[in-house]
N, C-alpha and C. Protein backbone atom coordinates (compact mmCIF):
# COMPACT_ATOMS: atom_id res chain seq x y z
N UNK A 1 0.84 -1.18 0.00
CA UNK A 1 0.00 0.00 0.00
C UNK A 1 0.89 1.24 0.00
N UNK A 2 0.75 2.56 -1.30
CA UNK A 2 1.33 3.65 -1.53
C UNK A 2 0.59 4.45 -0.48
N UNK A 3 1.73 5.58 0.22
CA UNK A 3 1.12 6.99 1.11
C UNK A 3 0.19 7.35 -0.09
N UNK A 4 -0.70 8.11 0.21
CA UNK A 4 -1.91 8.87 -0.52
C UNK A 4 -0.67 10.01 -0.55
N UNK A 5 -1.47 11.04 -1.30
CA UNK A 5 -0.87 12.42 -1.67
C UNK A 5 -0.67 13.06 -0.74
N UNK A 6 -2.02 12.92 0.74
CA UNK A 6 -2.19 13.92 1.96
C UNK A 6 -1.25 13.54 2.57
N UNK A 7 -1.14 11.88 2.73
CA UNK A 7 0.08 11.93 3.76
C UNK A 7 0.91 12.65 3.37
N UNK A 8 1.68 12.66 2.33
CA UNK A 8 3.09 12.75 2.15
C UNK A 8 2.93 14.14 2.46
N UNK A 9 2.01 15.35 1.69
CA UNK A 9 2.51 16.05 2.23
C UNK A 9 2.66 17.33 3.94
N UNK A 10 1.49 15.71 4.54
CA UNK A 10 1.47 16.36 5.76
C UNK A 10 3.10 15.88 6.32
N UNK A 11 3.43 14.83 6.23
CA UNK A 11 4.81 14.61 6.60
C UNK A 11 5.83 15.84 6.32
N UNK A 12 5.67 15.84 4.72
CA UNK A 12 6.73 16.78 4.38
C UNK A 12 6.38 18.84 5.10
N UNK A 13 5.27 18.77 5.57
CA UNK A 13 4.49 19.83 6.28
C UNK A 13 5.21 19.73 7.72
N UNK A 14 5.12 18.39 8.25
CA UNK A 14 5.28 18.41 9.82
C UNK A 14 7.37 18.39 9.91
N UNK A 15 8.08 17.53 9.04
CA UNK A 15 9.42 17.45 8.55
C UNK A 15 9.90 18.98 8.53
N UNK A 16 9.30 20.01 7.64
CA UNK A 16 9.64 21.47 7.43
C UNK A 16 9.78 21.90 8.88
N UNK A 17 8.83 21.62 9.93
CA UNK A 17 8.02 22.63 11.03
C UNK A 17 9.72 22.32 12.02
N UNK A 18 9.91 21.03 11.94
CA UNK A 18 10.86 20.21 12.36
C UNK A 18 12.22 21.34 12.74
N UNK A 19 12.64 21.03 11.32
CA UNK A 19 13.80 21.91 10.80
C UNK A 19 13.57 23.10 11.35
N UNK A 20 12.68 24.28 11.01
CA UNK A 20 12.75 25.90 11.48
C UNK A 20 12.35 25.90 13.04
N UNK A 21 12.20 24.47 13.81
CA UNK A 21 11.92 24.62 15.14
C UNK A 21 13.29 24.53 15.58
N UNK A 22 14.09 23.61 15.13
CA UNK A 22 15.69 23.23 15.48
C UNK A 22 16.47 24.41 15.20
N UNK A 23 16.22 24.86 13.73
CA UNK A 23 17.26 25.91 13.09
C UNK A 23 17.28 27.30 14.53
N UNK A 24 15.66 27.40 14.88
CA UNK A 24 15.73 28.61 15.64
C UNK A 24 15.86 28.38 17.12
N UNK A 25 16.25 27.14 17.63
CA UNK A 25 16.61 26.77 18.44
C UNK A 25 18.57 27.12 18.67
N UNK A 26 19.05 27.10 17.23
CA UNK A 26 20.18 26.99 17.35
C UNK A 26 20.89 28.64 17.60
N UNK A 27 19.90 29.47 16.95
CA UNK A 27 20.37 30.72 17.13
C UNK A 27 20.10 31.64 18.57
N UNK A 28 18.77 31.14 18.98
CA UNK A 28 18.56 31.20 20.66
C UNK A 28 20.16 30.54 21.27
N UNK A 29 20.52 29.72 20.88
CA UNK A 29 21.73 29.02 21.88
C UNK A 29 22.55 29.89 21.56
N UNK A 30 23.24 30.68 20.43
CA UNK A 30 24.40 31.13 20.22
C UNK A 30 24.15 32.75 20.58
N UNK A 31 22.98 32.87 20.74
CA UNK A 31 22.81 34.68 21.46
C UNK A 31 23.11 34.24 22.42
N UNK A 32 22.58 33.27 23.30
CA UNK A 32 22.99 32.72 24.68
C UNK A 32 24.59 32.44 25.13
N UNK A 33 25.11 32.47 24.04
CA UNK A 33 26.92 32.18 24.45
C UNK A 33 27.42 32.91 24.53
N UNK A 34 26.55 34.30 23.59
CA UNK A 34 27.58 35.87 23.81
C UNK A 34 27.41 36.43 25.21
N UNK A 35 26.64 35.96 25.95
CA UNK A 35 26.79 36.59 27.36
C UNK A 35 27.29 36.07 28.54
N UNK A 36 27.96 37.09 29.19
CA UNK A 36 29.22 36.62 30.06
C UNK A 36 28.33 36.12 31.28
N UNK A 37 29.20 36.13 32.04
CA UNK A 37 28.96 35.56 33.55
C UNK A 37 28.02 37.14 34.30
N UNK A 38 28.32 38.01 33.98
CA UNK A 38 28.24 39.34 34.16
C UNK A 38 26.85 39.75 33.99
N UNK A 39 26.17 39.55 32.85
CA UNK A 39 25.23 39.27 32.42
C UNK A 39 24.96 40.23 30.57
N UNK A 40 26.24 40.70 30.43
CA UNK A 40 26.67 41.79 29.53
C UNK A 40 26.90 40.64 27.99
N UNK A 41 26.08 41.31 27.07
CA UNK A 41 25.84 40.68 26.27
C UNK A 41 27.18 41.24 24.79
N UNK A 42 27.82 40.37 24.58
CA UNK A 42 28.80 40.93 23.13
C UNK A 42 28.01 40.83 21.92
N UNK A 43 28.33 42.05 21.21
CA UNK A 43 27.62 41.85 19.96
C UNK A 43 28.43 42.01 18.90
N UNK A 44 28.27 41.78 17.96
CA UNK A 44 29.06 42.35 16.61
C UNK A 44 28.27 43.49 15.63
N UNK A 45 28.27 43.74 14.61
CA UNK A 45 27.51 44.76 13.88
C UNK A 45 26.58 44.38 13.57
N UNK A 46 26.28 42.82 12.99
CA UNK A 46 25.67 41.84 12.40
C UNK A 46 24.31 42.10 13.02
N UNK A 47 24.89 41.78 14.49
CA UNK A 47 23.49 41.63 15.63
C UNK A 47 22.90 42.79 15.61
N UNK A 48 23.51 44.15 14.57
CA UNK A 48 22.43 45.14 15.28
C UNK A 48 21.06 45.20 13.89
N UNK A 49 21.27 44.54 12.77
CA UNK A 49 20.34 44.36 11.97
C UNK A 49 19.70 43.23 12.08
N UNK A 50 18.47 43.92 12.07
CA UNK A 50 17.27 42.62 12.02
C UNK A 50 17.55 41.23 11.25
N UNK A 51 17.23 40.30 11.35
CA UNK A 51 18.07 38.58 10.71
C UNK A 51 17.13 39.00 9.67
N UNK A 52 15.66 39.36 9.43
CA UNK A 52 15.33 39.30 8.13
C UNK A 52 16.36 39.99 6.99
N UNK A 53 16.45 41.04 7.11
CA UNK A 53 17.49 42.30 6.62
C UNK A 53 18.74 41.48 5.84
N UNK A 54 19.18 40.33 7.07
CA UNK A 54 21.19 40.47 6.53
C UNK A 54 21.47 40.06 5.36
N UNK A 55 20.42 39.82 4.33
CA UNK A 55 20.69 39.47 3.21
C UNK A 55 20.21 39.98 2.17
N UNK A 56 19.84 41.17 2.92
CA UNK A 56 18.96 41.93 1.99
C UNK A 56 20.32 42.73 0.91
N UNK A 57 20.23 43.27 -0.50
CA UNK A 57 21.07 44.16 -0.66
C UNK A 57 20.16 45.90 -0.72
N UNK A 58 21.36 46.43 0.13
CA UNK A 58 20.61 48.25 -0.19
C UNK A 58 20.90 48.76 -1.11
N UNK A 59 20.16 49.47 -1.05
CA UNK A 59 20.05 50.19 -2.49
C UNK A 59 21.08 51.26 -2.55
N UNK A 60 21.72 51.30 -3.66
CA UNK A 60 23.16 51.76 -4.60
C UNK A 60 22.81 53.41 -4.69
N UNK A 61 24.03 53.84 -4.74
CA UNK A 61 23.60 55.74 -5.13
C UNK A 61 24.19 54.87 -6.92
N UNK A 62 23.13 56.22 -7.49
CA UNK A 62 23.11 56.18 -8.84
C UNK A 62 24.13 57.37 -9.17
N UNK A 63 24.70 58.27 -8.37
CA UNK A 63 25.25 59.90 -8.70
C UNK A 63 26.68 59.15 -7.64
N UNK A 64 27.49 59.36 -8.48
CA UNK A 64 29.02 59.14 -8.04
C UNK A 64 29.75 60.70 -6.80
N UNK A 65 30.12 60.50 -5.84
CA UNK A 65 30.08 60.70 -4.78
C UNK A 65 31.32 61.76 -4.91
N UNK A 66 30.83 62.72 -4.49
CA UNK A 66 32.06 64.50 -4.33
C UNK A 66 32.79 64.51 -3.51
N UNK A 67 33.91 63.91 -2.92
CA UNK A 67 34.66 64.09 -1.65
C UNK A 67 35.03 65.69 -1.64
N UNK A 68 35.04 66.55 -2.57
CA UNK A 68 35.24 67.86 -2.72
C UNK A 68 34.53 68.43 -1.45
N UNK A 69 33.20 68.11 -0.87
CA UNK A 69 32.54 68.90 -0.49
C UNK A 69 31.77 68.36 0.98
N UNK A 70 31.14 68.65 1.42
CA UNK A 70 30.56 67.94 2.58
C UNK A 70 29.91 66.37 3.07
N UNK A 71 30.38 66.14 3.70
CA UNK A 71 29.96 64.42 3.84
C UNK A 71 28.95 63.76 3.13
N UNK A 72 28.92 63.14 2.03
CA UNK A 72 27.87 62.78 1.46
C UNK A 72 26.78 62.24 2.04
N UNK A 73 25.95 62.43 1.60
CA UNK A 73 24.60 61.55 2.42
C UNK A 73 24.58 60.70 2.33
N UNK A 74 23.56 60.01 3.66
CA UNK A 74 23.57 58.82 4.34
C UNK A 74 22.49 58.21 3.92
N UNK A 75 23.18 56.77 3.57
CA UNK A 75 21.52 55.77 3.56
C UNK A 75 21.12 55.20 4.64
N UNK A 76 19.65 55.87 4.72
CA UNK A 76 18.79 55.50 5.64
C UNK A 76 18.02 54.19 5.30
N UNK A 77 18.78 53.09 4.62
CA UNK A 77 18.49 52.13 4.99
C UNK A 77 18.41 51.05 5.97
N UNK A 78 17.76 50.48 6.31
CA UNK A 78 17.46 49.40 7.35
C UNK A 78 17.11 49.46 8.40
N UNK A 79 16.29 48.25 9.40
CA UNK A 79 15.73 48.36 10.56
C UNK A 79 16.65 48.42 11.56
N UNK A 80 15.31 48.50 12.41
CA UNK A 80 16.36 48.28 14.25
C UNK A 80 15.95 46.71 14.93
N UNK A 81 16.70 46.62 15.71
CA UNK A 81 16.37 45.35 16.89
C UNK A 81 15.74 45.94 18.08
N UNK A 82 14.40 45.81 18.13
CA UNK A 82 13.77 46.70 19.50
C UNK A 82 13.75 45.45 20.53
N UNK A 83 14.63 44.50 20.11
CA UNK A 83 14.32 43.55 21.32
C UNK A 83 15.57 43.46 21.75
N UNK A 84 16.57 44.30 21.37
CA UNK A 84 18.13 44.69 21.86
C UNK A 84 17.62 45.40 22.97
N UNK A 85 16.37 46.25 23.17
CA UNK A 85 16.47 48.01 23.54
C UNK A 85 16.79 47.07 25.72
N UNK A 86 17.72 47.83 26.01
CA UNK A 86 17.47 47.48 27.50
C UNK A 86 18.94 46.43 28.03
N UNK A 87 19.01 46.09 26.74
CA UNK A 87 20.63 44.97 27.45
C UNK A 87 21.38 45.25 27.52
N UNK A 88 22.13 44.66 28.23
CA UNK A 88 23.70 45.11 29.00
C UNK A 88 24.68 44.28 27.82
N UNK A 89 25.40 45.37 26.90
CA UNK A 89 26.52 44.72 26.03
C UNK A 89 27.20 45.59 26.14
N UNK A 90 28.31 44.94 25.17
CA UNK A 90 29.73 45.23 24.95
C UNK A 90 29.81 45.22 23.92
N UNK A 91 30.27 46.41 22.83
CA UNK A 91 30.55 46.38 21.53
C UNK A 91 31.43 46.75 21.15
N UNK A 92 32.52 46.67 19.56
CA UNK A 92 33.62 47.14 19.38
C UNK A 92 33.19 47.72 18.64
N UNK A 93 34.36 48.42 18.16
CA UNK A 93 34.23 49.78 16.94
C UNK A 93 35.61 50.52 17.24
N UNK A 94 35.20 51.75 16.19
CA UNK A 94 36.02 52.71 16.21
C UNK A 94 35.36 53.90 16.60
N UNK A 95 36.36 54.61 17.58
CA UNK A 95 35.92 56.10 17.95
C UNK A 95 35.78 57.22 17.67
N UNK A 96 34.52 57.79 17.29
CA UNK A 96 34.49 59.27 17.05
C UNK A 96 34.16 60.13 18.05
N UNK A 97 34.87 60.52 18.78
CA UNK A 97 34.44 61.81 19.53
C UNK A 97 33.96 63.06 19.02
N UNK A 98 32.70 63.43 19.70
CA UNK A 98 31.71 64.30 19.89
C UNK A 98 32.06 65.36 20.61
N UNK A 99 32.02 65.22 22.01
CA UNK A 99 32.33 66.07 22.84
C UNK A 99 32.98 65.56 23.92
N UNK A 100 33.47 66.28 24.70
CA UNK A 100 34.79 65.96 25.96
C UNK A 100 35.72 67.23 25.93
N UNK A 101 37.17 66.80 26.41
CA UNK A 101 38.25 67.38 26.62
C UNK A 101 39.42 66.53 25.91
N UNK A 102 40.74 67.03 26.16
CA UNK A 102 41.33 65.84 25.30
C UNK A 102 41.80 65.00 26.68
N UNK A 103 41.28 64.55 27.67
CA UNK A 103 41.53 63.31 28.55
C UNK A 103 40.42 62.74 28.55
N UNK A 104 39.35 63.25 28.21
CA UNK A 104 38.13 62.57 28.47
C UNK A 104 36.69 62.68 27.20
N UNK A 105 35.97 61.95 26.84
CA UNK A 105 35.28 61.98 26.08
C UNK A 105 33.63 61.77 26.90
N UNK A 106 32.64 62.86 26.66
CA UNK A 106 31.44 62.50 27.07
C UNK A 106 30.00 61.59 26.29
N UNK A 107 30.31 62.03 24.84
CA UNK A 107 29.84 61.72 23.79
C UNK A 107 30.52 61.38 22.72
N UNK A 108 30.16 59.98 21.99
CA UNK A 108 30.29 59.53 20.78
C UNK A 108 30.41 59.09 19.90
N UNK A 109 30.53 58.82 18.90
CA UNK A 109 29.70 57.80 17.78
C UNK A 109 30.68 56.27 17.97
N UNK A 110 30.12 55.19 17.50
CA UNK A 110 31.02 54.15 17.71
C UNK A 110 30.43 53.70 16.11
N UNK A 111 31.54 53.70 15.39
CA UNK A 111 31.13 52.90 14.10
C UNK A 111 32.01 51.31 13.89
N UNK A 112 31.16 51.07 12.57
CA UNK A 112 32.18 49.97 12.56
C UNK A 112 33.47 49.79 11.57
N UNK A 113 33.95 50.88 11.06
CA UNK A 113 35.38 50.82 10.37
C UNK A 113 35.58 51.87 10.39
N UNK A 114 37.14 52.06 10.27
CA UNK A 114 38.01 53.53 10.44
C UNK A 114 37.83 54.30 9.51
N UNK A 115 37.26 55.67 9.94
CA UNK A 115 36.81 56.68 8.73
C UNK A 115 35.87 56.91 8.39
N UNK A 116 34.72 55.77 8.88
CA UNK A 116 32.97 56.16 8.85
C UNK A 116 32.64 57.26 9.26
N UNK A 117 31.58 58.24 8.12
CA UNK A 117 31.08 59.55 8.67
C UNK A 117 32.40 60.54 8.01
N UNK A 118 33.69 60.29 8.26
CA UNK A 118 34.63 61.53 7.78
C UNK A 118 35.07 61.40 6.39
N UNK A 119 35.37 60.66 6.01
CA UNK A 119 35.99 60.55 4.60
C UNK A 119 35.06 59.97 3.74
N UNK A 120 34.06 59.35 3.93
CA UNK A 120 33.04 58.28 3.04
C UNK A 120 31.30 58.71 3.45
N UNK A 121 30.26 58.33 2.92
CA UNK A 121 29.67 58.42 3.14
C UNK A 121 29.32 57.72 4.34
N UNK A 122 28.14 57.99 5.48
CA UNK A 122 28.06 57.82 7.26
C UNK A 122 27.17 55.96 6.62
N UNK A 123 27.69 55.34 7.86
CA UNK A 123 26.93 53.81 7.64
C UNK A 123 25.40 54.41 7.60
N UNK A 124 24.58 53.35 7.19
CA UNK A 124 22.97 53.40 7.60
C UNK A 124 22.89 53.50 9.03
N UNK A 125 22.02 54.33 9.63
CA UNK A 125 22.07 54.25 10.84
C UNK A 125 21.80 52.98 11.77
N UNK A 126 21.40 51.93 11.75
CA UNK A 126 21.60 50.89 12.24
C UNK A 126 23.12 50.40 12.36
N UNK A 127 23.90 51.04 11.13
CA UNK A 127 25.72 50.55 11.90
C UNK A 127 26.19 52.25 12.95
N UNK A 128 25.31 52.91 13.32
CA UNK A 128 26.08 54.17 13.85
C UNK A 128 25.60 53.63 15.49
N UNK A 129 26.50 54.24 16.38
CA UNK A 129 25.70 54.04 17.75
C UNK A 129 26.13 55.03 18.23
N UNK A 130 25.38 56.02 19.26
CA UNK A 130 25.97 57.26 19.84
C UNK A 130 26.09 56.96 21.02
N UNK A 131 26.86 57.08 21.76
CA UNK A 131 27.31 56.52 23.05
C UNK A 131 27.61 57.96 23.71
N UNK A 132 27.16 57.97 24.90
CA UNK A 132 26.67 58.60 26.45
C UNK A 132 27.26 58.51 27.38
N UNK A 133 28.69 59.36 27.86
CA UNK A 133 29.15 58.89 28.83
C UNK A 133 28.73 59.95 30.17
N UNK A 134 27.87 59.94 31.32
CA UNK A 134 27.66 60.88 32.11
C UNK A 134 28.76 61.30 32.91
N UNK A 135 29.97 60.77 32.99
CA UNK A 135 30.82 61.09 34.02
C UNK A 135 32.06 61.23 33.10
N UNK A 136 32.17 60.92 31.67
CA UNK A 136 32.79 60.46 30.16
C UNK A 136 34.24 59.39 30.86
N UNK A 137 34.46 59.26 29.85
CA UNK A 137 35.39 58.12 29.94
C UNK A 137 36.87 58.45 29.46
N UNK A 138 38.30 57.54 29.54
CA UNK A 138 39.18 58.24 29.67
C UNK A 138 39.48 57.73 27.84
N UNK A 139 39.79 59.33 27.35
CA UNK A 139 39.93 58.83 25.77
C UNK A 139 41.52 57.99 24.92
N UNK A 140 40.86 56.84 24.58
CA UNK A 140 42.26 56.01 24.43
C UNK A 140 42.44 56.73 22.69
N UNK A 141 43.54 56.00 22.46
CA UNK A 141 43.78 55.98 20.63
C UNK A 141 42.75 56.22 20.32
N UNK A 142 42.64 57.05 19.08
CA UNK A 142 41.56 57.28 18.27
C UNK A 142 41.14 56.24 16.96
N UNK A 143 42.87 55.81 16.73
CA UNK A 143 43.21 54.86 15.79
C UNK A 143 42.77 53.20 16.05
N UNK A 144 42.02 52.95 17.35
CA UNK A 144 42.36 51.78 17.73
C UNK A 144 41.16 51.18 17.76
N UNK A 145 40.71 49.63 17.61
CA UNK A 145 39.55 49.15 18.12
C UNK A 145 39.49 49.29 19.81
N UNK A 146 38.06 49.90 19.77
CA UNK A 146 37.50 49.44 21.66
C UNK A 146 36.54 48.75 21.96
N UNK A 147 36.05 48.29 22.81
CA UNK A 147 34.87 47.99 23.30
C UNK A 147 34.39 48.97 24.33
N UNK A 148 32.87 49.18 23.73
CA UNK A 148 32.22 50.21 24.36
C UNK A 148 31.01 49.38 25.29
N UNK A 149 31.14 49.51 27.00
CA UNK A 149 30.14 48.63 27.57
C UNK A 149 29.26 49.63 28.38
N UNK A 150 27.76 49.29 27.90
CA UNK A 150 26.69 50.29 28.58
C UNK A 150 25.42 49.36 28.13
N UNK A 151 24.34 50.26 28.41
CA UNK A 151 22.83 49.75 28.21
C UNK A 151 22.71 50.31 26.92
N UNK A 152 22.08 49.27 25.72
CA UNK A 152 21.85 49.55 24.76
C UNK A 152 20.28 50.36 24.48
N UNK A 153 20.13 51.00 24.08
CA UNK A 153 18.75 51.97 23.38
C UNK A 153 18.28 51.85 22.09
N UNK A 154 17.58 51.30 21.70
CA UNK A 154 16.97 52.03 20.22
C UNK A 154 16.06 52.62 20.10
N UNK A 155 17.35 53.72 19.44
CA UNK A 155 16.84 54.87 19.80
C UNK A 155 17.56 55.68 18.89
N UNK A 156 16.93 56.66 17.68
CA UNK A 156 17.87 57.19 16.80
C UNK A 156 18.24 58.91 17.44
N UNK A 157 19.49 58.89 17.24
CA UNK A 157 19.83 60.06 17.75
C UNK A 157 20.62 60.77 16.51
N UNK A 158 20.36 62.06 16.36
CA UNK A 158 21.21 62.95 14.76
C UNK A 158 22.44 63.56 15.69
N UNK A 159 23.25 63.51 14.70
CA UNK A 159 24.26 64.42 14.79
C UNK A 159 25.01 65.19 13.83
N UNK A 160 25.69 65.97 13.41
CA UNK A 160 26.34 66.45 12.35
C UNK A 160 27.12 65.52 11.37
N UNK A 161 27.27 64.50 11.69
CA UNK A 161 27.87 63.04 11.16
C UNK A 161 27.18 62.34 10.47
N UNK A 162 25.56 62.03 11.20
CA UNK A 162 24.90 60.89 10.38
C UNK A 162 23.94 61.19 11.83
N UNK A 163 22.94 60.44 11.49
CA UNK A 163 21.98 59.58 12.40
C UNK A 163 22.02 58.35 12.39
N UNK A 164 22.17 57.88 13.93
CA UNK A 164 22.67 56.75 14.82
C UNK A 164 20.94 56.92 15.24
N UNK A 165 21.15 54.80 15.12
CA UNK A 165 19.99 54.26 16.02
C UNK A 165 19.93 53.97 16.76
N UNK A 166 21.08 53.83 17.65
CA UNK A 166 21.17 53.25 18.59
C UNK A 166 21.55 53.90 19.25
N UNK A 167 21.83 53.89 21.24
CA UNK A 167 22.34 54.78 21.82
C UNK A 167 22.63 53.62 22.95
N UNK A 168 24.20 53.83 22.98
CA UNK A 168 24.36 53.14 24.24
C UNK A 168 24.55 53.83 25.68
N UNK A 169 24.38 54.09 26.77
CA UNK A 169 24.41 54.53 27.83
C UNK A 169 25.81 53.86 27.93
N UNK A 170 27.05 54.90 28.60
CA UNK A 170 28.04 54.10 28.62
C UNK A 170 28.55 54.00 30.13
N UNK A 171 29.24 52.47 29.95
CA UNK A 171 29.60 52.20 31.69
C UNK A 171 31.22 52.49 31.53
N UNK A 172 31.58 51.82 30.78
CA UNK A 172 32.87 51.36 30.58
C UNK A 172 33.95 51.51 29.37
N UNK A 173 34.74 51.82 29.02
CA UNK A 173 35.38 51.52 27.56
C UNK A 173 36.79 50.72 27.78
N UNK A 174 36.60 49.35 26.97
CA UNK A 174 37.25 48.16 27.32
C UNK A 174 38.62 48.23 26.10
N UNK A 175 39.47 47.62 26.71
CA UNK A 175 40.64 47.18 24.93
C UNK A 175 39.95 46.05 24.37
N UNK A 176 40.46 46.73 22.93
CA UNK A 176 39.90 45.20 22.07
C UNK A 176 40.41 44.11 22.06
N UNK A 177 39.71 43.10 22.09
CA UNK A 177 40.97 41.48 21.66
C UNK A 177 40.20 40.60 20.48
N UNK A 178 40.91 39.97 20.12
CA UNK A 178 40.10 39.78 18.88
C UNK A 178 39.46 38.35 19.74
N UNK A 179 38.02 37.68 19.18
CA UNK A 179 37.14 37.07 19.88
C UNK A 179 37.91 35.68 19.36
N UNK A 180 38.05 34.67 20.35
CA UNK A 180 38.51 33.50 20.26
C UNK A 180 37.09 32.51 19.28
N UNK A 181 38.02 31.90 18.30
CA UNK A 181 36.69 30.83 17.86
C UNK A 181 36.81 29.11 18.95
């Protein structure tokens, strides 16, 4: 005796459900590994765009870009993670200072490669984060990767640079190491 048509494709129905129950099982576990003992969650850039998004491609400037003249504009492409808004992480980047002194920095942007916002056009605001220091923090290399540790926000904030979606409240600013696999 052959499966009828229904079985098969309730099998191949219940088989699918299978897979995207496991698959999203596996990515719950690996958000779960980025957080320390502490309860401070590491992220990379990746994590700050929505998983539908990371494969999305954005859309291209059609008009070739004037370094002659003021920072080109920014694509305001892509979402936020509002289910980031409230956690305790740690992120790397590079530093743009906003405001401070030259020992100390109170405000400022954390992107993710050297030269975002000054020489090139500013990331989409989902790669900008404006970081908040109330007491500011002591300013290392400008040249260097850091980790920036505070309460994350989404939350878009403008600045003369670009608009940032994110805002981290800052606790801490850590040295970088590169992440062990």
């Amino acid at each position: 005796m052959q499966p009828t048509h229904h079985v098969l494709r309730t099998a191949r129905f219940v088989l699918t459900l299978w897979v995207m129950i496991f698959l999203s099982s596996l990515q719950l576990v690996s958000a779960q590994e980025k957080v320390d003992a502490n309860g401070i969650m590491t992220l990379d850039w990746i994590d700050l765009i929505p998983p539908a998004e990371r494969n999305a491609i954005p859309p291209q400037r059609t008009t070739p870009i004037d370094h002659e003249k003021d920072t080109p504009p920014q694509n305001r492409y892509g979402g936020f993670r509002d289910d980031l808004d409230g956690q305790k992480v740690r992120m790397p980047g590079f530093v743009i200072p906003l405001e401070g002194d030259d020992k100390t920095v109170t405000e400022l942007l954390l992107v993710p490669y050297f030269g975002a916002c000054i020489h090139v056009p500013p990331p989409p605001p989902n790669q900008i984060v404006y970081v908040k220091f109330d007491k500011g923090a002591p300013l290392q290399g400008l040249w260097d990767v850091v980790y920036i540790v505070g309460t994350l926000r989404t939350q878009k904030v403008d600045s003369d640079l670009g608009q940032a979606g994110y805002l981290i409240e800052g606790v801490n600013v850590e040295t970088y190491s590169e992440p062990r696999s």
